[in-house]
Protein backbone atom coordinates (compact mmCIF):
# COMPACT_ATOMS: atom_id res chain seq x y z
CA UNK A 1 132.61 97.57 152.36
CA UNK A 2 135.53 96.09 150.54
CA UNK A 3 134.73 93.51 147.58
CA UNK A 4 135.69 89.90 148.44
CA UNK A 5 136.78 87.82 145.33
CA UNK A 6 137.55 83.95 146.92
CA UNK A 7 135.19 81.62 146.55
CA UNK A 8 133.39 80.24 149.41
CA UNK A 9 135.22 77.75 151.48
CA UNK A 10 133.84 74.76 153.09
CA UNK A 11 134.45 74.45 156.71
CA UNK A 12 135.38 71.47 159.01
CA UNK A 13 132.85 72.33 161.81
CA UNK A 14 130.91 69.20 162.00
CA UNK A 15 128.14 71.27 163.21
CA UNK A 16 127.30 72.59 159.49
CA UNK A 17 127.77 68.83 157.79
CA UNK A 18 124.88 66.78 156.09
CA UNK A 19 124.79 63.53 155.67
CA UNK A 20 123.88 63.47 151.94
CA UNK A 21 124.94 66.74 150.25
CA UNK A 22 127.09 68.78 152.79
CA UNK A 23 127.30 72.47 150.93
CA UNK A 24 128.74 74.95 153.11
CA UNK A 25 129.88 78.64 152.61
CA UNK A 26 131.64 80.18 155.02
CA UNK A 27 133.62 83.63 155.02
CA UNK A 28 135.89 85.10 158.35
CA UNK A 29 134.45 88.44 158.77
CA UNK A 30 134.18 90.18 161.80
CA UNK A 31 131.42 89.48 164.95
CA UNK A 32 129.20 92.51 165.41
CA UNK A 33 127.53 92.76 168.77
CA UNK A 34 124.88 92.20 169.71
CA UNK A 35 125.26 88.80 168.42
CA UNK A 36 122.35 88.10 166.08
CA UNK A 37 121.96 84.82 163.58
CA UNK A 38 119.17 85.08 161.19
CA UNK A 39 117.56 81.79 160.37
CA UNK A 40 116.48 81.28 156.78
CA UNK A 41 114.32 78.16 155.51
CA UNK A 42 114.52 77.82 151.86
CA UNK A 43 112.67 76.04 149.12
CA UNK A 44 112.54 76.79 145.46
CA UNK A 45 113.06 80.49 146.33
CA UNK A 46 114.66 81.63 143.34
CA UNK A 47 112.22 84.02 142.43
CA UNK A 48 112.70 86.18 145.18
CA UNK A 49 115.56 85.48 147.58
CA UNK A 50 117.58 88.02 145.79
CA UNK A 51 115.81 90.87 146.92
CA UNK A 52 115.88 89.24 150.67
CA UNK A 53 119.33 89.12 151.25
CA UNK A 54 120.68 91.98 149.77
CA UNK A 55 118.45 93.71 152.33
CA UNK A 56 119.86 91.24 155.09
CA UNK A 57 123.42 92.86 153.79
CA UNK A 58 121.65 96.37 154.17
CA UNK A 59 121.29 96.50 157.68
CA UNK A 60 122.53 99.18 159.94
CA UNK A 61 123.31 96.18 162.75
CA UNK A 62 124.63 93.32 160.19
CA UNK A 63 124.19 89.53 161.71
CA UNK A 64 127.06 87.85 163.05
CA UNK A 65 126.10 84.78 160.53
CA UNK A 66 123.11 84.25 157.87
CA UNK A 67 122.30 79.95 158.37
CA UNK A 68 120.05 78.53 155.64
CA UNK A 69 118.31 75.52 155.71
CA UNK A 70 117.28 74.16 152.39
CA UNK A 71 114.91 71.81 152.21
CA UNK A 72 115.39 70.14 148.54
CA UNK A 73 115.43 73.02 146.12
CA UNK A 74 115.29 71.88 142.57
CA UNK A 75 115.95 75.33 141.20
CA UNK A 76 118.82 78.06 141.71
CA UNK A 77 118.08 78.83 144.89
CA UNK A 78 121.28 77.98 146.17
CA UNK A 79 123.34 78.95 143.13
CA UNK A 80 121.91 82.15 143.70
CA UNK A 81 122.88 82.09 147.58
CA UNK A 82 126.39 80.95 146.56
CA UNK A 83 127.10 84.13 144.07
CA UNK A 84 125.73 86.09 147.22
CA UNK A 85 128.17 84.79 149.82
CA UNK A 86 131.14 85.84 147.69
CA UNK A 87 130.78 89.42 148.88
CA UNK A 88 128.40 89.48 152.04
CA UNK A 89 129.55 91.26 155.01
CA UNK A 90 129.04 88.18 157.06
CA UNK A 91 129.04 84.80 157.10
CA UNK A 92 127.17 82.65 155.35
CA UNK A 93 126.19 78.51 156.19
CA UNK A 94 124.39 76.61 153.88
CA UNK A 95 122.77 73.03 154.68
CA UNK A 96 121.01 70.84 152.56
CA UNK A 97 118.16 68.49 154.44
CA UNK A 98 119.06 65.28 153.12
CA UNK A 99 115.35 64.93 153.56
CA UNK A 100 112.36 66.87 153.24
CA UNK A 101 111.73 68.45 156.84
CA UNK A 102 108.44 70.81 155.75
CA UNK A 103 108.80 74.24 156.64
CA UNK A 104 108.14 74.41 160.44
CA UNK A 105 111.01 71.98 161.09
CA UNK A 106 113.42 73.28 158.56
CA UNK A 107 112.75 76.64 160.39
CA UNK A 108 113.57 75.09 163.34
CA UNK A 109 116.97 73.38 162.25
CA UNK A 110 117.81 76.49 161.15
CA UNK A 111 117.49 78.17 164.52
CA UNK A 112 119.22 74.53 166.46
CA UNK A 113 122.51 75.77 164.28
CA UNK A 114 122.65 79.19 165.20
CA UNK A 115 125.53 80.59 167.10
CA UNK A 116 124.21 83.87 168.09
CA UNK A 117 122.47 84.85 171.55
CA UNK A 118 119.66 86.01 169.30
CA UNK A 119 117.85 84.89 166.54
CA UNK A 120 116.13 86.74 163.50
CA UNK A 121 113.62 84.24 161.49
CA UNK A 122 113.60 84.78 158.08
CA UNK A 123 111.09 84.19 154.81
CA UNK A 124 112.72 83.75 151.61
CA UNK A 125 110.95 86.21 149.79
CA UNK A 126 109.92 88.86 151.87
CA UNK A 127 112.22 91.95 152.16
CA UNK A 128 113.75 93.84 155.52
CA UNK A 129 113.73 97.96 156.30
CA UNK A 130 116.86 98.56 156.85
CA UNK A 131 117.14 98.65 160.96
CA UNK A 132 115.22 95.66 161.61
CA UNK A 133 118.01 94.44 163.48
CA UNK A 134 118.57 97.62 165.23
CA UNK A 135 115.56 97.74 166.42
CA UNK A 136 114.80 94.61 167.53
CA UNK A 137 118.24 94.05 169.23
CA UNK A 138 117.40 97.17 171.19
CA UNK A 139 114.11 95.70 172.97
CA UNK A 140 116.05 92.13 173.33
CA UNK A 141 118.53 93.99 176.01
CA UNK A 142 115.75 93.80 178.62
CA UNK A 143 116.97 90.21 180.36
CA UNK A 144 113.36 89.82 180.78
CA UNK A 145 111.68 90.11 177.41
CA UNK A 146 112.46 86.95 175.45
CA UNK A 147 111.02 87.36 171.96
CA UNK A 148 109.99 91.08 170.38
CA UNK A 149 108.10 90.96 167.27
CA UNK A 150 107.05 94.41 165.19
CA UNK A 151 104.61 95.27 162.35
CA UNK A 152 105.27 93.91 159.23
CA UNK A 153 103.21 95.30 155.32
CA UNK A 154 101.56 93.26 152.62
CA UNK A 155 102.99 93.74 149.12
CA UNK A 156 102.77 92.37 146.04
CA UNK A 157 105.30 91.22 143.24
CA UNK A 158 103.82 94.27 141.34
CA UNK A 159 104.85 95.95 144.49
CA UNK A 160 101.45 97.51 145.38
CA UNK A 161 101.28 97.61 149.13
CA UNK A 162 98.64 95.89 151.38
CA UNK A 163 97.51 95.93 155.12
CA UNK A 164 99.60 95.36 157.70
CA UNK A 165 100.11 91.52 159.03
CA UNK A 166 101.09 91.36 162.36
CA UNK A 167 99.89 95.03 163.13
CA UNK A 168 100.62 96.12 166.32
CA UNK A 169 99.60 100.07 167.35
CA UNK A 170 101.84 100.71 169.58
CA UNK A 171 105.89 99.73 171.13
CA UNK A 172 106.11 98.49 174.51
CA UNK A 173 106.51 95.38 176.60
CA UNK A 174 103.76 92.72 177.31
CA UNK A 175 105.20 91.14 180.87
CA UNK A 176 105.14 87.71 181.63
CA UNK A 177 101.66 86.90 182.38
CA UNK A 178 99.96 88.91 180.07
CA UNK A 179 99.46 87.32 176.44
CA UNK A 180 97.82 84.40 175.34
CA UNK A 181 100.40 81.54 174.81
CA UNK A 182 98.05 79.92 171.95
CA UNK A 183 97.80 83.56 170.21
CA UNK A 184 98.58 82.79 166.16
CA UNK A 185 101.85 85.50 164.98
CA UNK A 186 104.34 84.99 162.31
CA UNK A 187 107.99 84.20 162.85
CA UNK A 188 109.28 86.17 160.05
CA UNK A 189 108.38 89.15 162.03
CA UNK A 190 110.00 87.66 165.50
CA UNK A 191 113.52 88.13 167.05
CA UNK A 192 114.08 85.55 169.66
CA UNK A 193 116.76 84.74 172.56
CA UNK A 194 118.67 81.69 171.85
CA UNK A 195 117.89 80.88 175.60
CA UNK A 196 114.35 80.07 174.54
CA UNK A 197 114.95 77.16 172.27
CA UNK A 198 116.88 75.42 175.24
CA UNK A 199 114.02 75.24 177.56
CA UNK A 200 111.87 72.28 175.39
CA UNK A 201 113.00 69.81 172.82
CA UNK A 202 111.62 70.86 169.75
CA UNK A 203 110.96 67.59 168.62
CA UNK A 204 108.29 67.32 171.78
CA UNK A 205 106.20 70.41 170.64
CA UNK A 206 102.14 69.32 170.16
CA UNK A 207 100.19 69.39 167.03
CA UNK A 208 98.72 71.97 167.93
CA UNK A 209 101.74 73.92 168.52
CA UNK A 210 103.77 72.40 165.32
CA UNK A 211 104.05 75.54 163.66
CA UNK A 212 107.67 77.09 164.95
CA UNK A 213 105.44 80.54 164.74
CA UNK A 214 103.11 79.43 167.33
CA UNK A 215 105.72 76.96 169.43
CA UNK A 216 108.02 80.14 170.03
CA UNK A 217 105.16 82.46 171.06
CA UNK A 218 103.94 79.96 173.72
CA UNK A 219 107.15 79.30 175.07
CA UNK A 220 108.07 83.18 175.28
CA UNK A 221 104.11 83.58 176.78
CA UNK A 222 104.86 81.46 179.61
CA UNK A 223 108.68 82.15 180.84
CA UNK A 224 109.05 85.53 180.08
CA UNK A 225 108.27 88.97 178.44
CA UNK A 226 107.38 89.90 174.68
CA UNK A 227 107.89 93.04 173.20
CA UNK A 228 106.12 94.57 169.94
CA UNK A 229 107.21 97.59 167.72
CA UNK A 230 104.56 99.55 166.04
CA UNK A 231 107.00 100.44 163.28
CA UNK A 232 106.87 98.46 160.10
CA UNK A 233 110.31 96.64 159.56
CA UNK A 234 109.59 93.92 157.10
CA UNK A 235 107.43 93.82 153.57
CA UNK A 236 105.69 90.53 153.67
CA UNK A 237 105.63 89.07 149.82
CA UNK A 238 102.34 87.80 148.71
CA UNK A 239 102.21 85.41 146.11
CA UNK A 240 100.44 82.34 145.03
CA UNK A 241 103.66 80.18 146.64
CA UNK A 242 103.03 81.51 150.03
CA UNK A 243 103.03 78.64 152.77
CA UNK A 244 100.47 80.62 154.70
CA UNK A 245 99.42 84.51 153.53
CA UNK A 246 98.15 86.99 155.37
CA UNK A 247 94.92 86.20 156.97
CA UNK A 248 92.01 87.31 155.43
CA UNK A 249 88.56 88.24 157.01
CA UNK A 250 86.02 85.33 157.13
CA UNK A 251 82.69 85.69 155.58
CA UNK A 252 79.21 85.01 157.32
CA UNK A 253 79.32 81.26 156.60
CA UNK A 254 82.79 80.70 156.97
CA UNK A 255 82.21 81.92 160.82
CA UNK A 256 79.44 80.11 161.38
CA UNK A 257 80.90 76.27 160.00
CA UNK A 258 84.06 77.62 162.06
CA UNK A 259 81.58 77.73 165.25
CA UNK A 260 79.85 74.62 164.57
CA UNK A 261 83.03 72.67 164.55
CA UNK A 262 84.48 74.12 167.66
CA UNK A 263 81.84 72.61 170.20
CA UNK A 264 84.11 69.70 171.02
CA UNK A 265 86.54 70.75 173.13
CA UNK A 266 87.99 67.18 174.64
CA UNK A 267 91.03 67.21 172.19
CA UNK A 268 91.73 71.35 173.26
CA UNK A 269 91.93 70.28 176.92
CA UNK A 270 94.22 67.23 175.80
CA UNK A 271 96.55 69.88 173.94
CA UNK A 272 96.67 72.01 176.91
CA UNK A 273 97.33 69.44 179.67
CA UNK A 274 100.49 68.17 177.42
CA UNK A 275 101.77 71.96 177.27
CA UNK A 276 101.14 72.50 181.04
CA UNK A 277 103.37 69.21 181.55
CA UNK A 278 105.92 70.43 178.94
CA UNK A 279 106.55 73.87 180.53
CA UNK A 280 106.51 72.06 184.24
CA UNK A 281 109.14 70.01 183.09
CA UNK A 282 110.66 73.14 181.57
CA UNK A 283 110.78 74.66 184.90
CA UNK A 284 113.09 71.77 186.20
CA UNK A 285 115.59 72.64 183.81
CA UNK A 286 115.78 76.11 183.91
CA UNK A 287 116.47 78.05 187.08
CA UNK A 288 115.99 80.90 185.96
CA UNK A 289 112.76 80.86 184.55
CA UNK A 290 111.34 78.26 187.13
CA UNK A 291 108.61 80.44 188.82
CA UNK A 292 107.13 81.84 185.59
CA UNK A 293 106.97 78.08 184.07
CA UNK A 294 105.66 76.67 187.08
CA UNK A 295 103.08 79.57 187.13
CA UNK A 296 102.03 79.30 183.73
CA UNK A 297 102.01 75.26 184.06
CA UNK A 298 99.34 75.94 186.55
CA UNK A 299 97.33 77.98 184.39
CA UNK A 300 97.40 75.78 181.30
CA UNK A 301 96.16 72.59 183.75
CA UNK A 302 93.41 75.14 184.98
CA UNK A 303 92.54 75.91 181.67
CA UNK A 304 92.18 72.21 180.73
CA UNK A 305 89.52 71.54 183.25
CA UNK A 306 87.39 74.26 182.04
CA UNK A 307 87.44 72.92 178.55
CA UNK A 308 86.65 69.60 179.42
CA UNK A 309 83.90 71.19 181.35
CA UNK A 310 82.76 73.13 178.27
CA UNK A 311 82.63 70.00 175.90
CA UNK A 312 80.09 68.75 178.42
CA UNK A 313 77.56 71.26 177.68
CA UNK A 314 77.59 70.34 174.28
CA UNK A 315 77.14 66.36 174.94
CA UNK A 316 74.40 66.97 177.07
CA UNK A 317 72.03 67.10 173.93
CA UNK A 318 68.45 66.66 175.95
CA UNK A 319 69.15 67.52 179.37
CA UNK A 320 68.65 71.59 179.67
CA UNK A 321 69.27 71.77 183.78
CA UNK A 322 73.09 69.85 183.43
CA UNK A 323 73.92 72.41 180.72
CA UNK A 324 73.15 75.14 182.77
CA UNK A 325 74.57 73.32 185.62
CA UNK A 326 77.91 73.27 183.82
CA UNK A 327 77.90 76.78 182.38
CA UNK A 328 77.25 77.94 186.32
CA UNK A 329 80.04 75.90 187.43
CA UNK A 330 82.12 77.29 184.88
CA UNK A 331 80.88 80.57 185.38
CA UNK A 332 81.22 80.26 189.35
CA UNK A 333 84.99 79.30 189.14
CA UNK A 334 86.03 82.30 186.90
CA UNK A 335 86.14 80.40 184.12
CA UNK A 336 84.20 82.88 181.52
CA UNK A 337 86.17 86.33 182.99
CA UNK A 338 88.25 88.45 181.16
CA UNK A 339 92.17 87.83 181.03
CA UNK A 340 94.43 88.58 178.50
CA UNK A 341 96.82 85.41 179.55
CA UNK A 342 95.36 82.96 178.52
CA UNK A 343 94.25 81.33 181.65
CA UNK A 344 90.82 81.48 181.57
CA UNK A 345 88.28 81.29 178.85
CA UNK A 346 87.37 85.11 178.27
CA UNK A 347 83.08 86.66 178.47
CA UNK A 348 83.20 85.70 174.24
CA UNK A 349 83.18 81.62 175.49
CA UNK A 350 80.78 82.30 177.95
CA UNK A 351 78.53 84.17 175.28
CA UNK A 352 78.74 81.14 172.84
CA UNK A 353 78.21 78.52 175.50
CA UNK A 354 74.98 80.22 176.93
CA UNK A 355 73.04 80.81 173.65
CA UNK A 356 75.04 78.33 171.33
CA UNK A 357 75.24 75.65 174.19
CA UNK A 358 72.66 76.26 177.20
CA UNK A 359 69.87 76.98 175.08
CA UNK A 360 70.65 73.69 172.53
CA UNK A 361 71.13 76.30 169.34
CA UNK A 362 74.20 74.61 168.59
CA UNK A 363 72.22 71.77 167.07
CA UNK A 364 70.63 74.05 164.72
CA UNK A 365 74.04 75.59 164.01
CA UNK A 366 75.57 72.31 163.25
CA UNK A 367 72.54 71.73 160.91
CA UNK A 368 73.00 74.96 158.78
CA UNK A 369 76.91 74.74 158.53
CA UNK A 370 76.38 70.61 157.10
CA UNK A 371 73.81 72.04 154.70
């Protein structure tokens, strides 16, 4: 790669100006295909951003452009960025919020400005093997599979390694149909299809899906395939600045408040009826996609119902014969079988609701988690 000496020029596409503090640097180097953006979010990253994006500039597939977000940095974050551009091998767009966005919606500004047909989310301090992008790209070929999303490693800044967060034991491809669309993963390990940010306004997402992790997962769960890599292809920093760190196992007591505040289940079945109306109206937009969406509509309304049957068993604080009533209705409709899509409730609901709900324990639950 040949060393670049101009400084970065600001460009006249309207689509990279900001209203406050437009900062853009842009360089003409050439498109590599397959077409991939990466999508940074940055805030007070100068610790560590460094180390990211000279292994963005080590891929074996470079990106076709590197857009960062930055939400208000007060520190040399983007001076940093800036001495970068001057000799990346692609290039480089820089916004600056002209107000704080938080990091799920910065994230997802990042991705609106992309140009490529797929996206790579990116942390600002984590760091990338080498054919991430390779890799990735390779699964995203299938027209079907819409997001693919590989193993990532713990580290520290002493650089001791950790467990692995996502972990996934083997490569393949999870068809439509066959995740859970509320299942928690991490976008800094995803690589998405542009396609899938055009079938719901971002802006419309739930609460409970306002995490751009969890909003892309459901939307790739119900229109289309995911695929997973076994192979690690990203160290995942931890530090005391993480937004969210690697999960870490729950104690005893920690389960057991965690189950006595999940008996109420009204405001899950609200969630779900406004993301079974979100990917109906999805499926009136895009053609191509329409059955799946419609399908998984379906399911998500199904799903609804049972949990505003389940919250029933829990209100029915004296009356033994209407619990069990509702747990057999439940149980009668499919409601407690195993599925891995998300559609039904799964044997570990049915387990809690008959000797947490049925049997009233959940009072004496409640009880010991307030105490």
């Amino acid at each position: 790669m040949e060393a670049q000496s101009e400084r970065p020029r600001r460009s006249s596409d309207p689509r990279w100006q900001d209203s406050s503090s437009s900062r853009c640097v842009m360089r003409t180097t050439p498109r590599h295909d397959p077409h991939i953006s990466v999508a940074m979010a940055t805030y007070n990253g100068e610790k560590h951003i460094r180390e990211q994006l000279d292994s963005i500039a080590r891929q074996t597939l470079l990106p076709c452009e590197l857009v960062i977000t930055d939400d208000g940095s007060a520190d040399a974050t983007l001076q940093i960025v800036e001495e970068f551009a001057r000799h990346a091998p692609f290039p480089i767009a820089v916004i600056r919020n002209e107000s704080r966005l938080g990091y799920a919606d910065n994230f997802m500004k990042a991705a609106s400005l992309c140009t490529g047909d797929l996206i790579a989310f990116c942390d600002q301090d984590d760091i990338w093997m080498e054919q991430k992008l390779q890799v990735c790209s390779g699964y995203l070929a299938d027209p079907q599979v819409l997001l693919v999303i590989h193993t990532a490693q713990t580290f520290t800044h002493a650089g001791g390694l950790g467990h692995c967060y996502p972990k996934f034991s083997r490569s393949g491809i999870l068809r439509w149909g066959a995740c859970d669309p509320f299942s928690n993963h991490p976008a800094f390990a995803m690589v998405i299809k542009k396609t899938l940010l055009q079938f719901v306004d971002s802006s419309q997402r739930p609460a409970r899906l306002h995490s751009h992790d969890h909003w892309l997962w459901f939307l790739a769960a119900g229109s289309g395939g995911i695929a997973t890599i076994s192979e690690i292809l990203t160290l995942y920093r931890q530090h005391g600045s993480n937004v969210y760190g690697a999960p870490q196992r729950l104690t005893f007591a920690q389960r057991l408040r965690r189950t006595a505040r999940t008996i109420d289940y009204d405001e899950v079945a609200d969630s779900e009826l406004q993301c079974s109306n979100l990917l109906a109206h999805a499926a009136e937009e895009c053609p191509e996609f329409e059955a799946h969406l419609k399908d998984s509509a379906a399911k998500l309304e199904f799903r609804s119902k049972l949990h505003l049957l389940r919250t029933r068993i829990y209100r029915q604080s004296n009356q033994f014969l209407l619990r069990a009533g509702i747990f057999s209705q439940i149980l009668l409709s499919g409601g407690y079988f195993p599925d891995s899509s998300g559609t039904r409730l799964g044997p570990y609901s049915g387990m809690k609701d008959l000797f947490l709900g049925v049997t009233g324990i959940y009072r004496l639950v409640r009880f010991i988690a307030r105490s």
